[in-house]
PDB file of N, CA and C in Angstrom:
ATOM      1  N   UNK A   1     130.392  60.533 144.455  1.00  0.00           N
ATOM      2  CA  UNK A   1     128.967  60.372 144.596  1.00  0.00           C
ATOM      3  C   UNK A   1     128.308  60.632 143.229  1.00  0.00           C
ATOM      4  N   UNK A   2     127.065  59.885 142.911  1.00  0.00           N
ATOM      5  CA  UNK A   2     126.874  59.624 141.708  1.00  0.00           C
ATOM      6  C   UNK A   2     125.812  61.258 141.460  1.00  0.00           C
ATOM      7  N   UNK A   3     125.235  62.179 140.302  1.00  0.00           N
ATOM      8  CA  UNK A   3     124.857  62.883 140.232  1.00  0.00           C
ATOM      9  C   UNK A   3     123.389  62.568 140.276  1.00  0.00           C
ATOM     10  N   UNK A   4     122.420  63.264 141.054  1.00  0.00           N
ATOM     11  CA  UNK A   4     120.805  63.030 141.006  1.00  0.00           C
ATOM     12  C   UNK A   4     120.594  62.651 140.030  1.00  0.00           C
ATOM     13  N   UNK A   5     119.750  62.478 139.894  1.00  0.00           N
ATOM     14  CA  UNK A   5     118.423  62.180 138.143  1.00  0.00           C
ATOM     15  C   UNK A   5     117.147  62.356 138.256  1.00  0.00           C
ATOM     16  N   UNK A   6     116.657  62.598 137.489  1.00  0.00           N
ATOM     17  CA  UNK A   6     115.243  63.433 137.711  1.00  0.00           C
ATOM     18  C   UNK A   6     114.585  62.249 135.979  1.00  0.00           C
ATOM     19  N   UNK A   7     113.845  61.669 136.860  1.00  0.00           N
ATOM     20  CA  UNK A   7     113.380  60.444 135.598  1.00  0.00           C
ATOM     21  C   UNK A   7     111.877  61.060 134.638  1.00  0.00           C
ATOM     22  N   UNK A   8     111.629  61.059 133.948  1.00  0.00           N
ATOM     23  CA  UNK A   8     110.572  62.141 132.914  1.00  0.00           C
ATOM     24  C   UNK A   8     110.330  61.073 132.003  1.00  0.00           C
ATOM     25  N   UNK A   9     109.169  60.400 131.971  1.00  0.00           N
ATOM     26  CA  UNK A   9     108.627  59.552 130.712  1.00  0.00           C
ATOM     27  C   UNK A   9     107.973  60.593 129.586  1.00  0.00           C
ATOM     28  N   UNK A  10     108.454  59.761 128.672  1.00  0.00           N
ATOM     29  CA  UNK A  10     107.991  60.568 127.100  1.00  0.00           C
ATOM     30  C   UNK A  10     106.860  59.504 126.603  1.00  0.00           C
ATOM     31  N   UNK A  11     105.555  59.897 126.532  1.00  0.00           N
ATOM     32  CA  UNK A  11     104.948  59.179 125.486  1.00  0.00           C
ATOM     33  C   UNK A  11     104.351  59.399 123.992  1.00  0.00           C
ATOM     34  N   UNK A  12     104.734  58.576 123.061  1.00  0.00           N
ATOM     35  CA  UNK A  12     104.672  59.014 121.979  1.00  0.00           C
ATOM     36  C   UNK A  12     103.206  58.536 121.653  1.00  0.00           C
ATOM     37  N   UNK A  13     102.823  58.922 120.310  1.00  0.00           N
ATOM     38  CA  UNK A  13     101.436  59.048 119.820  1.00  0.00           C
ATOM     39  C   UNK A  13     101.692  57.500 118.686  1.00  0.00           C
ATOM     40  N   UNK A  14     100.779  56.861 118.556  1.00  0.00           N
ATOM     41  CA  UNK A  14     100.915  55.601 117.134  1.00  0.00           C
ATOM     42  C   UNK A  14     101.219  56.353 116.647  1.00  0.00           C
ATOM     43  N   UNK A  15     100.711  57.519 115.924  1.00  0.00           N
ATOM     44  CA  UNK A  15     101.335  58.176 114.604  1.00  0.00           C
ATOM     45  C   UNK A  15     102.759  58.712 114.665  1.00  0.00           C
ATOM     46  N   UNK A  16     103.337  58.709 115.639  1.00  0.00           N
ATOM     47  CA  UNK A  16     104.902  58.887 115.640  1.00  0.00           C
ATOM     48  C   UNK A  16     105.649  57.999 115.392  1.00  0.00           C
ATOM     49  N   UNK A  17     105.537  56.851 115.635  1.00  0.00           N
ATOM     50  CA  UNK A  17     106.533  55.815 115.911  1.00  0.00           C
ATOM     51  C   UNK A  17     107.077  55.992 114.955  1.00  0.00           C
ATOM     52  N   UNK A  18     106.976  56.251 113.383  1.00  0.00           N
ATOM     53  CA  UNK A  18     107.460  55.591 111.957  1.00  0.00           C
ATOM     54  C   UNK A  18     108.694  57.418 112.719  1.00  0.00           C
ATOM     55  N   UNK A  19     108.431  58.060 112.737  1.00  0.00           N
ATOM     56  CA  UNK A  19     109.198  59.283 113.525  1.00  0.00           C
ATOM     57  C   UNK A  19     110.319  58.956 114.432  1.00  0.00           C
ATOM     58  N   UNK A  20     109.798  58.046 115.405  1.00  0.00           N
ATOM     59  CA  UNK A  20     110.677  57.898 116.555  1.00  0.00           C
ATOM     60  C   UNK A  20     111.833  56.769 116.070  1.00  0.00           C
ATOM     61  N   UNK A  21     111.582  55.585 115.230  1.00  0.00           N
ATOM     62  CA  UNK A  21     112.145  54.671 115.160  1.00  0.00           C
ATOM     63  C   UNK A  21     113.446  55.386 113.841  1.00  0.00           C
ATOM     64  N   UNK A  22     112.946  56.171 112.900  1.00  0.00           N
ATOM     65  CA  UNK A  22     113.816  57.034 112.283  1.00  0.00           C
ATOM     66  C   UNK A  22     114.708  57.873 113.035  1.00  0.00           C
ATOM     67  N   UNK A  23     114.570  58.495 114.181  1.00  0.00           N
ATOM     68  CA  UNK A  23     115.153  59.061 114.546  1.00  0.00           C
ATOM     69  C   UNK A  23     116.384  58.458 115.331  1.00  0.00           C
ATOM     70  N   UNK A  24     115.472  57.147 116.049  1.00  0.00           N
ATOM     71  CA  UNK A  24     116.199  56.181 116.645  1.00  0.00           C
ATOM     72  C   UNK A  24     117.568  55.762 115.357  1.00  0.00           C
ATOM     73  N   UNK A  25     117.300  55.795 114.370  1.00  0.00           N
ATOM     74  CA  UNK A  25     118.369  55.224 113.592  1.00  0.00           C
ATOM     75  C   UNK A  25     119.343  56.162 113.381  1.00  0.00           C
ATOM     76  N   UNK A  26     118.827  57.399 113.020  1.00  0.00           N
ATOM     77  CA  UNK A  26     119.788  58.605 113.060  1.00  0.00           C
ATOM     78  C   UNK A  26     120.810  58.744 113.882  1.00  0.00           C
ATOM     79  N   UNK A  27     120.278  58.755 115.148  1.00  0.00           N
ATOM     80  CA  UNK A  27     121.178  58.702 116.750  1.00  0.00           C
ATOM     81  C   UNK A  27     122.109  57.896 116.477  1.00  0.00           C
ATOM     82  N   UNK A  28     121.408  56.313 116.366  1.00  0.00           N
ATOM     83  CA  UNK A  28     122.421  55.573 116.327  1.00  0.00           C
ATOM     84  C   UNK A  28     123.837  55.512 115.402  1.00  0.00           C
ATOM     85  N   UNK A  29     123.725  56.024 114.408  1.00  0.00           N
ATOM     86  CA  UNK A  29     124.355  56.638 113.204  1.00  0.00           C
ATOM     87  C   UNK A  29     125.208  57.232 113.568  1.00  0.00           C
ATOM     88  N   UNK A  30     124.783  58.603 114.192  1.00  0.00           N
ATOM     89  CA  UNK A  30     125.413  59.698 115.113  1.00  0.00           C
ATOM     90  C   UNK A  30     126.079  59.119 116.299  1.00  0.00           C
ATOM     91  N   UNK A  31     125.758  58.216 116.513  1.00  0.00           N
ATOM     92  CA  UNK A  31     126.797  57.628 118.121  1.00  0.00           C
ATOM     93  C   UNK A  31     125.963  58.302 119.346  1.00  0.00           C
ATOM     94  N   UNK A  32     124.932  58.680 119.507  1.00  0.00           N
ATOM     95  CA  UNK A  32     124.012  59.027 120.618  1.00  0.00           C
ATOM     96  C   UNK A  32     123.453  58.948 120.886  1.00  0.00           C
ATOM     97  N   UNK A  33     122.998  59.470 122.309  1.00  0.00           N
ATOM     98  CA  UNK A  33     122.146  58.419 123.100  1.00  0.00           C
ATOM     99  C   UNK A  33     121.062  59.148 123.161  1.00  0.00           C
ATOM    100  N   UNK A  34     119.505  58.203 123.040  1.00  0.00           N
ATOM    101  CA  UNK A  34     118.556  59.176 123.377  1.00  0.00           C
ATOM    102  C   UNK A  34     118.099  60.374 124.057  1.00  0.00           C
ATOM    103  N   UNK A  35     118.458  59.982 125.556  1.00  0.00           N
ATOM    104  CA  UNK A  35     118.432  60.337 126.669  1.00  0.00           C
ATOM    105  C   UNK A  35     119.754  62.374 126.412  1.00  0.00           C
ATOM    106  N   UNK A  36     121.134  61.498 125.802  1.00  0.00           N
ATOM    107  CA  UNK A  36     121.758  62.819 125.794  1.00  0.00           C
ATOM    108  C   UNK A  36     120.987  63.485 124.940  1.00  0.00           C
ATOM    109  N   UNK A  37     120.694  63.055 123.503  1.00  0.00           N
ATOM    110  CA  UNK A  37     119.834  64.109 122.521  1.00  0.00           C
ATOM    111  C   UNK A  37     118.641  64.906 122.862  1.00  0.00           C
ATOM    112  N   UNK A  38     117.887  64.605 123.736  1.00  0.00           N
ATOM    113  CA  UNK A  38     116.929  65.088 124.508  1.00  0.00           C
ATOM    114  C   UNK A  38     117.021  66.164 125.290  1.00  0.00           C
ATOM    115  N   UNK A  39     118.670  65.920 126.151  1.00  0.00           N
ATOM    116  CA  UNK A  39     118.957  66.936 127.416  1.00  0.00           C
ATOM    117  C   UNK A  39     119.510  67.906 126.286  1.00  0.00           C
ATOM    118  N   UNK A  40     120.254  67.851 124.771  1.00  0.00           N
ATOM    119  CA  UNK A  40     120.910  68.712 124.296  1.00  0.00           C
ATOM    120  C   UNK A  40     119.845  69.520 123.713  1.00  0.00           C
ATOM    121  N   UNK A  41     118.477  69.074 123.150  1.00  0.00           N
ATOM    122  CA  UNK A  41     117.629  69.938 122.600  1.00  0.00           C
ATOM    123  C   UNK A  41     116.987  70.909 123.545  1.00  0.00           C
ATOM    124  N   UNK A  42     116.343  69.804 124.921  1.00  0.00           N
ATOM    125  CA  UNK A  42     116.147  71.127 125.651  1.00  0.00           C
ATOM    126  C   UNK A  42     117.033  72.016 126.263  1.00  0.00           C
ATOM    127  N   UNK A  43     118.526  71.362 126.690  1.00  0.00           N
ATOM    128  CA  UNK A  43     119.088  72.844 126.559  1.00  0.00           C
ATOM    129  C   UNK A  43     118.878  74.136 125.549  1.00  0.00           C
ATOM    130  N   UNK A  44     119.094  73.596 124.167  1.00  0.00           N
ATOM    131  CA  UNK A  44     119.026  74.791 123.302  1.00  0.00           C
ATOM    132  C   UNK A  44     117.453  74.969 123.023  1.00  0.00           C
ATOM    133  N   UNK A  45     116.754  74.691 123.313  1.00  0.00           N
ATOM    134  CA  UNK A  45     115.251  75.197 122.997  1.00  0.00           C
ATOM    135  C   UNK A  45     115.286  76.574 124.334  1.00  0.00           C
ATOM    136  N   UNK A  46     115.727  76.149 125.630  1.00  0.00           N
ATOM    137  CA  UNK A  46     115.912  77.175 126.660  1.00  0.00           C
ATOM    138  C   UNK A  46     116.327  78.233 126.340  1.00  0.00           C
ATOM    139  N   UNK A  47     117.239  77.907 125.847  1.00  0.00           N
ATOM    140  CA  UNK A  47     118.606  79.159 125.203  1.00  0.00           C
ATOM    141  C   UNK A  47     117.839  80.212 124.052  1.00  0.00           C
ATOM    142  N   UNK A  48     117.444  79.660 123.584  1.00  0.00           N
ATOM    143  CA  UNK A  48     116.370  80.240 122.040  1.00  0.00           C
ATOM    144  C   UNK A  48     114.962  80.756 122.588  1.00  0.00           C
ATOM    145  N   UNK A  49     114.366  80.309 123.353  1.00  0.00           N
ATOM    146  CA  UNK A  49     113.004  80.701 124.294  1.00  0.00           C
ATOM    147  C   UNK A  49     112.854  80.974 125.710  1.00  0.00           C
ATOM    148  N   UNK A  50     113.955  80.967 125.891  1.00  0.00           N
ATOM    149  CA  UNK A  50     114.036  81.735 127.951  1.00  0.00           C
ATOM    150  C   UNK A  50     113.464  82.975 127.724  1.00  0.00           C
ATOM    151  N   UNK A  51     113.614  83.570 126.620  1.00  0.00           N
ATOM    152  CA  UNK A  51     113.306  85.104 126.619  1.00  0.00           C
ATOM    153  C   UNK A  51     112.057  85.698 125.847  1.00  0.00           C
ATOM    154  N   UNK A  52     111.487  84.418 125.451  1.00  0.00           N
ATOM    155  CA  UNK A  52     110.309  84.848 124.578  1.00  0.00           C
ATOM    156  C   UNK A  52     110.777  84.223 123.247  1.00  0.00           C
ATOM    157  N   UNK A  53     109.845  84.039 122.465  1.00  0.00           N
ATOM    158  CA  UNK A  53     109.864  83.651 121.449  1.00  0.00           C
ATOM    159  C   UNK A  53     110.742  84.734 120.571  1.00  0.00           C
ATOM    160  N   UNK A  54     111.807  84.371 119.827  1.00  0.00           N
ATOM    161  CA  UNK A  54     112.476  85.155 119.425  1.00  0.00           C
ATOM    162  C   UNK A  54     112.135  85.677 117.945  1.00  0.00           C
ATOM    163  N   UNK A  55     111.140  84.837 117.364  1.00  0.00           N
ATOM    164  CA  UNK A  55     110.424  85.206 115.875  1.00  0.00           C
ATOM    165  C   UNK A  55     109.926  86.728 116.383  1.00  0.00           C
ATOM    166  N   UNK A  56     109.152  86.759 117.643  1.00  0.00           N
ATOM    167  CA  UNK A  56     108.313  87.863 117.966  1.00  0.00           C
ATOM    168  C   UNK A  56     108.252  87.644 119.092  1.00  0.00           C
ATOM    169  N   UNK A  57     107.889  88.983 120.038  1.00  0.00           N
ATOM    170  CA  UNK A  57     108.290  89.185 121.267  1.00  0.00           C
ATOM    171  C   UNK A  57     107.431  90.485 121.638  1.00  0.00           C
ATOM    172  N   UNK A  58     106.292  89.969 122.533  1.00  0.00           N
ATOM    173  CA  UNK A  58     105.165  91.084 122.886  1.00  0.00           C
ATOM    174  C   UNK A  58     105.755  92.685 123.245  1.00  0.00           C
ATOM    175  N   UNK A  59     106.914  92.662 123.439  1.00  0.00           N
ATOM    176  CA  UNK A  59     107.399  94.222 123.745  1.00  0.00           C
ATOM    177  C   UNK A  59     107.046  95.050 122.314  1.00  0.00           C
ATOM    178  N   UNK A  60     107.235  94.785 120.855  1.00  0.00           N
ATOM    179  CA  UNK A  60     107.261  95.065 120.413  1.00  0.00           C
ATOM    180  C   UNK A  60     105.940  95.784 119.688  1.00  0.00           C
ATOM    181  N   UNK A  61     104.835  95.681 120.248  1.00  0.00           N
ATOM    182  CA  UNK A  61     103.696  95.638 120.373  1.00  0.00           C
ATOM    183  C   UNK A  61     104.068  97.386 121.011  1.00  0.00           C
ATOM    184  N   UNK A  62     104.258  97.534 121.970  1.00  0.00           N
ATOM    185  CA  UNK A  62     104.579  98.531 123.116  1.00  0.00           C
ATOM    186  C   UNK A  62     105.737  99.279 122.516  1.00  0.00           C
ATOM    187  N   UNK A  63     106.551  98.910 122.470  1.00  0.00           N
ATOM    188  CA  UNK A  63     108.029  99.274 122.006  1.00  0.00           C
ATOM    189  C   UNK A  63     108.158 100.472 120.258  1.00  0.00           C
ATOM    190  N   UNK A  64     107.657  99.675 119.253  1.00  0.00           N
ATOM    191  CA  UNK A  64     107.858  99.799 118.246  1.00  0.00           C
ATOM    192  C   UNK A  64     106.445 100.716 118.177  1.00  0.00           C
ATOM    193  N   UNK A  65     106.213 101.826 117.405  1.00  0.00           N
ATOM    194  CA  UNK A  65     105.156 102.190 117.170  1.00  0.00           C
ATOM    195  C   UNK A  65     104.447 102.144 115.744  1.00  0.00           C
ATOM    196  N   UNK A  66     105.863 101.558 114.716  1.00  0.00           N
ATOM    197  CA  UNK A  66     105.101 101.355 113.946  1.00  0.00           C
ATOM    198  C   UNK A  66     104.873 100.037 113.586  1.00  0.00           C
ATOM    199  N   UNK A  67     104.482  98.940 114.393  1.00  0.00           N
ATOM    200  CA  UNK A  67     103.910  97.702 114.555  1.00  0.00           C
ATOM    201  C   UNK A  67     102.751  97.844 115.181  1.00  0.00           C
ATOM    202  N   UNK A  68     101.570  97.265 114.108  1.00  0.00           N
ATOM    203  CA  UNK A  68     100.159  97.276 114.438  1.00  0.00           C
ATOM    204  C   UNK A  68      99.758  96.301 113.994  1.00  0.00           C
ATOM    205  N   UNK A  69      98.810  96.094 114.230  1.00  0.00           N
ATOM    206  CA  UNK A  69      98.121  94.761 114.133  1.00  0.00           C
ATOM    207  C   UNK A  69      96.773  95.080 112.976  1.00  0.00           C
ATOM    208  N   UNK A  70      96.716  94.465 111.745  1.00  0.00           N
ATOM    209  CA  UNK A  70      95.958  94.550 110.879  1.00  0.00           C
ATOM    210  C   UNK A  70      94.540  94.311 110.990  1.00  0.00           C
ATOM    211  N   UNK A  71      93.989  94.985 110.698  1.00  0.00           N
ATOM    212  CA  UNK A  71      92.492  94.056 110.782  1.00  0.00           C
ATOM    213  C   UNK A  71      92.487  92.902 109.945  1.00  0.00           C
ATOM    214  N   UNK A  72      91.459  92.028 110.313  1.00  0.00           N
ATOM    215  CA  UNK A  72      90.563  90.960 110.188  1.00  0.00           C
ATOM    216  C   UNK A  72      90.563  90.899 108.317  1.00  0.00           C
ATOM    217  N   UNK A  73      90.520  90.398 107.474  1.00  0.00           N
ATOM    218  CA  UNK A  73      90.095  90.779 106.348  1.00  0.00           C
ATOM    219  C   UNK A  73      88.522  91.164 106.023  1.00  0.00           C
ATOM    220  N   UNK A  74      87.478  89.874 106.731  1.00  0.00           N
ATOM    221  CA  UNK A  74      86.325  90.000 106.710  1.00  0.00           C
ATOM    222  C   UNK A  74      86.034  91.167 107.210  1.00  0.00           C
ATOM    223  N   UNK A  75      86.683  91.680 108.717  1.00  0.00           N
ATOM    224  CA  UNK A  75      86.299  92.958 109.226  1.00  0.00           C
ATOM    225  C   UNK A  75      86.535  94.726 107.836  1.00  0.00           C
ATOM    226  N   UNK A  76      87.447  94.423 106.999  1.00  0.00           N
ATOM    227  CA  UNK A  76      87.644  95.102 106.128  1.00  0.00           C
ATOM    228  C   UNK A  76      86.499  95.280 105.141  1.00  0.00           C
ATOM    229  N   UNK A  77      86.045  93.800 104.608  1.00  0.00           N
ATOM    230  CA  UNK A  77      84.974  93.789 103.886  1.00  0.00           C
ATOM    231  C   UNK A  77      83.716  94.214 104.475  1.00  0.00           C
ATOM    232  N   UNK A  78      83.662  93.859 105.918  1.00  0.00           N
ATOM    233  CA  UNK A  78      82.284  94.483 106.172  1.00  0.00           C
ATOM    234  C   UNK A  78      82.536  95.518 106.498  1.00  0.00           C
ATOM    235  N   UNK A  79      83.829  96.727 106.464  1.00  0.00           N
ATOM    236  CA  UNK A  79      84.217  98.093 107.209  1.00  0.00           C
ATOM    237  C   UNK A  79      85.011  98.673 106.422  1.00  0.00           C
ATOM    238  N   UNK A  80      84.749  98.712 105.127  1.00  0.00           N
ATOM    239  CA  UNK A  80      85.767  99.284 104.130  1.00  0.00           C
ATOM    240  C   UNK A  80      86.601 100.533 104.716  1.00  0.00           C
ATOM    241  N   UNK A  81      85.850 101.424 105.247  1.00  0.00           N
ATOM    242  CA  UNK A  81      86.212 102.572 105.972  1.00  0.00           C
ATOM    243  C   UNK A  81      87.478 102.206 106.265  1.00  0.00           C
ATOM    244  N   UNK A  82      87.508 101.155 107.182  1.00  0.00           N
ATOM    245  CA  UNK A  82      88.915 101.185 107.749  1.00  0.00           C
ATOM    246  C   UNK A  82      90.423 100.652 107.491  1.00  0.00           C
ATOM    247  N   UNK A  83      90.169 100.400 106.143  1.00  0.00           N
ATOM    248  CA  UNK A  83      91.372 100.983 105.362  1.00  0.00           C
ATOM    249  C   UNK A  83      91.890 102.514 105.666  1.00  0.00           C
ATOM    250  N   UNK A  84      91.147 103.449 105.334  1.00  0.00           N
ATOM    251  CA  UNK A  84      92.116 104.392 105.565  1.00  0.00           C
ATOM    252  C   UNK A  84      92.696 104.557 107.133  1.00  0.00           C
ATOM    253  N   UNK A  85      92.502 104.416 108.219  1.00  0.00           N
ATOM    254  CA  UNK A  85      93.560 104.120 109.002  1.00  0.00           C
ATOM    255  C   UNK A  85      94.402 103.882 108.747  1.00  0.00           C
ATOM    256  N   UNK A  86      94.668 102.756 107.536  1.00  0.00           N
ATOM    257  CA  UNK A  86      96.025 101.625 107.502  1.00  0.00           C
ATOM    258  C   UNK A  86      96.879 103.026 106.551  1.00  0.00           C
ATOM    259  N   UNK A  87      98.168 102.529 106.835  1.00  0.00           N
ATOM    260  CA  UNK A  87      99.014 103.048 105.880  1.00  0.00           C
ATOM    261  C   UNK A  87      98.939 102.323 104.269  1.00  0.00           C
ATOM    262  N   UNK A  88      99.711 103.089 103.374  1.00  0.00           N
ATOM    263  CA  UNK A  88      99.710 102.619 101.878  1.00  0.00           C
ATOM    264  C   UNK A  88     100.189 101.493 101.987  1.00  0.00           C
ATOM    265  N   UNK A  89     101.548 101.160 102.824  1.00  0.00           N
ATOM    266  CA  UNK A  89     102.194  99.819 102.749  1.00  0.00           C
ATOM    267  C   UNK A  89     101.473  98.798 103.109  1.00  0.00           C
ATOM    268  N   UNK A  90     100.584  98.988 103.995  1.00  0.00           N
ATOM    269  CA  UNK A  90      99.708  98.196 104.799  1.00  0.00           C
ATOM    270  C   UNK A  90      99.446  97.926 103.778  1.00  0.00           C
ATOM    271  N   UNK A  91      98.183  98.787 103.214  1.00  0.00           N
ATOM    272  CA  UNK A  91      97.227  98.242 102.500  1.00  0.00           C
ATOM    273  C   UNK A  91      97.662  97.123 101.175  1.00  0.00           C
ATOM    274  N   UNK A  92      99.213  97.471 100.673  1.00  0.00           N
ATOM    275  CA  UNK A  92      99.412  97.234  99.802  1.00  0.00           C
ATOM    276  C   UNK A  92      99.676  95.541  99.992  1.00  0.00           C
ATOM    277  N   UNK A  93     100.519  95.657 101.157  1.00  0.00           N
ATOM    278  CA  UNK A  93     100.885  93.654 101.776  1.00  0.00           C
ATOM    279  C   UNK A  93      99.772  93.300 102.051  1.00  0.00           C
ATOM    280  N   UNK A  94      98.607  94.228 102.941  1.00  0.00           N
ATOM    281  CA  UNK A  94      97.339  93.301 103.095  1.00  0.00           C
ATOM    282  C   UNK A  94      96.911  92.671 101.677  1.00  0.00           C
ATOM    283  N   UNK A  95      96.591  93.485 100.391  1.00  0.00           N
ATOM    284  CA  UNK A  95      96.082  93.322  98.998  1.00  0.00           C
ATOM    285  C   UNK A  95      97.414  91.959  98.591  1.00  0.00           C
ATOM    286  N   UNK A  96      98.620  92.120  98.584  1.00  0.00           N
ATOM    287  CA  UNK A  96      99.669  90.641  98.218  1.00  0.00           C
ATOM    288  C   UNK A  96      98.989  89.653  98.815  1.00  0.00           C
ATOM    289  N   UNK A  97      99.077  90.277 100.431  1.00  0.00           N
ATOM    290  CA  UNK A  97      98.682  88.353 100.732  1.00  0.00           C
ATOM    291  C   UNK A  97      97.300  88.054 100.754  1.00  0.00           C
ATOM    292  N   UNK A  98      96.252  88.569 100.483  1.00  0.00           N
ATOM    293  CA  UNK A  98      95.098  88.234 100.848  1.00  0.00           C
ATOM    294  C   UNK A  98      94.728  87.865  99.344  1.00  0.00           C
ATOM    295  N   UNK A  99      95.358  88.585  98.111  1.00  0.00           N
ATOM    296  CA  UNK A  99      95.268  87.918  96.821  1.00  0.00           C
ATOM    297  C   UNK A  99      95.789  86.865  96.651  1.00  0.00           C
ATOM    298  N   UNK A 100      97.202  86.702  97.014  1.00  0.00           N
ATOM    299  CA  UNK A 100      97.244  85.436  97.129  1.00  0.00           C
ATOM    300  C   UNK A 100      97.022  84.374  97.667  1.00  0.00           C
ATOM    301  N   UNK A 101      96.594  84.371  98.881  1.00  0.00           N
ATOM    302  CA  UNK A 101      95.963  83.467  99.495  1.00  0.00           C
ATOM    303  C   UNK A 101      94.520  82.930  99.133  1.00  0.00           C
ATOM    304  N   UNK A 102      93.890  84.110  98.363  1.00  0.00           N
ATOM    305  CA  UNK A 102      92.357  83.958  97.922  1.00  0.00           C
ATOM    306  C   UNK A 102      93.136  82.807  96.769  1.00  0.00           C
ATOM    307  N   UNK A 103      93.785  82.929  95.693  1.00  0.00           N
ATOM    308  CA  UNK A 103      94.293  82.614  94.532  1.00  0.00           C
ATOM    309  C   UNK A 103      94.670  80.585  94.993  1.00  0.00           C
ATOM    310  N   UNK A 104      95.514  80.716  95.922  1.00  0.00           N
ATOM    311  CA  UNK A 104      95.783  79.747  96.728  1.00  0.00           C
ATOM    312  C   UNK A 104      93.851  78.664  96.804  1.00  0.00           C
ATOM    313  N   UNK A 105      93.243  79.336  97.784  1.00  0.00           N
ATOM    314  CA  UNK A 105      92.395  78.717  97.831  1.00  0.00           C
ATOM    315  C   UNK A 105      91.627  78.102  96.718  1.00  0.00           C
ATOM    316  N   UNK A 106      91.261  79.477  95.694  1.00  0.00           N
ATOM    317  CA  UNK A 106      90.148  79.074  94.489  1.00  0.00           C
ATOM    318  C   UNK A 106      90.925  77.850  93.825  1.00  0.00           C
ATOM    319  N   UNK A 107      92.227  77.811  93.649  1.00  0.00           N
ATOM    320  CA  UNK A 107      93.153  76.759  92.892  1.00  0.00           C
ATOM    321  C   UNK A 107      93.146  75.465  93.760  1.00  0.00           C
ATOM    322  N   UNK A 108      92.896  75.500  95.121  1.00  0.00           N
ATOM    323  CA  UNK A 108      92.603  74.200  95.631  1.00  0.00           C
ATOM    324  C   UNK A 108      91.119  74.097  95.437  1.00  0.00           C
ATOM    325  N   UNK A 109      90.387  74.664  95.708  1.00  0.00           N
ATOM    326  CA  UNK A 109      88.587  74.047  95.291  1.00  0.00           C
ATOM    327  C   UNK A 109      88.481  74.285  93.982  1.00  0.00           C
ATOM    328  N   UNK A 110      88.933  74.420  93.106  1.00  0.00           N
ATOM    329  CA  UNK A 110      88.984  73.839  91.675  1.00  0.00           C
ATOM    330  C   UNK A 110      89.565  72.632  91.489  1.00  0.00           C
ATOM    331  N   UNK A 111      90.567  72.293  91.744  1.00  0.00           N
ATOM    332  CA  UNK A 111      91.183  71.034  91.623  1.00  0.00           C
ATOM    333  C   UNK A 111      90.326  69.914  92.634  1.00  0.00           C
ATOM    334  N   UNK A 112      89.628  70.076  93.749  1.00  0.00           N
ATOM    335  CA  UNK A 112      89.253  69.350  94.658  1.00  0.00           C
ATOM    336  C   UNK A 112      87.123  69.561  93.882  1.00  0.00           C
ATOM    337  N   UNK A 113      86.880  70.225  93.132  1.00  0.00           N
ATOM    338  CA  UNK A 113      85.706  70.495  93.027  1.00  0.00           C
ATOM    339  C   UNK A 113      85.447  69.543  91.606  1.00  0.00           C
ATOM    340  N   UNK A 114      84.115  69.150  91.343  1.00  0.00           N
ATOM    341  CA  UNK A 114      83.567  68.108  90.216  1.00  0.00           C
ATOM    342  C   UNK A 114      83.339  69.499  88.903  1.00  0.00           C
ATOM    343  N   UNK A 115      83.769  68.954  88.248  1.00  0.00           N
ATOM    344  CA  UNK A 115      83.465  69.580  86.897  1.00  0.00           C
ATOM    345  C   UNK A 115      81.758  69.233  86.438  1.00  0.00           C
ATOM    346  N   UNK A 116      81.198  69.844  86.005  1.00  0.00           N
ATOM    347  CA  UNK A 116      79.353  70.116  85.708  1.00  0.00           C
ATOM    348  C   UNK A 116      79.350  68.774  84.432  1.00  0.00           C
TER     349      UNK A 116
END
């Protein structure tokens, strides 16, 4: 007896196709079939996310005590105060990435901005 099937249409977006038809060539390359490449990803997407996102995982929130959640940057600027809550390390990765990200930005609206 032949095994059920459970039929699931995929629709893609215009802006995929140049995506799908690449991929389509890949497969074919590879010797496989849409349909199997599909059942093999969502198997392993299951396998990798049955349990939560494995980058991060809300227990840890609860779990870990020294995982906190940073303030806001703006909330910093308008609440200087609350820096000292933060630890030194804090403060110190907040100051890396928020310099660099400021640095990041001014270097794109300079390049994107008219010279006087």
């Amino acid at each position: 007896m032949a095994k059920a099937r459970i039929l699931k249409v995929v629709n893609y977006r215009e802006e995929d196709m140049g995506s799908l038809k690449l991929l389509e060539e890949i497969l074919k390359r590879e010797n496989k079939e849409f349909t199997a490449w599909v059942r093999e990803q969502t198997v392993e997407y299951v396998r990798k996310h049955g349990n939560g996102n494995p980058a991060f995982k809300i227990e840890q929130w609860v779990d870990q005590s020294k995982l906190k959640a940073l303030p806001a940057t703006s909330e910093l600027i308008e609440h200087p105060e609350k820096l000292r809550e933060l630890s030194k390390g804090d403060v110190e990765s907040l100051h890396h990435f928020t310099g660099k990200e400021l640095q990041k930005r001014f270097s794109k609206w300079r390049a994107t901005s008219k010279e006087d």
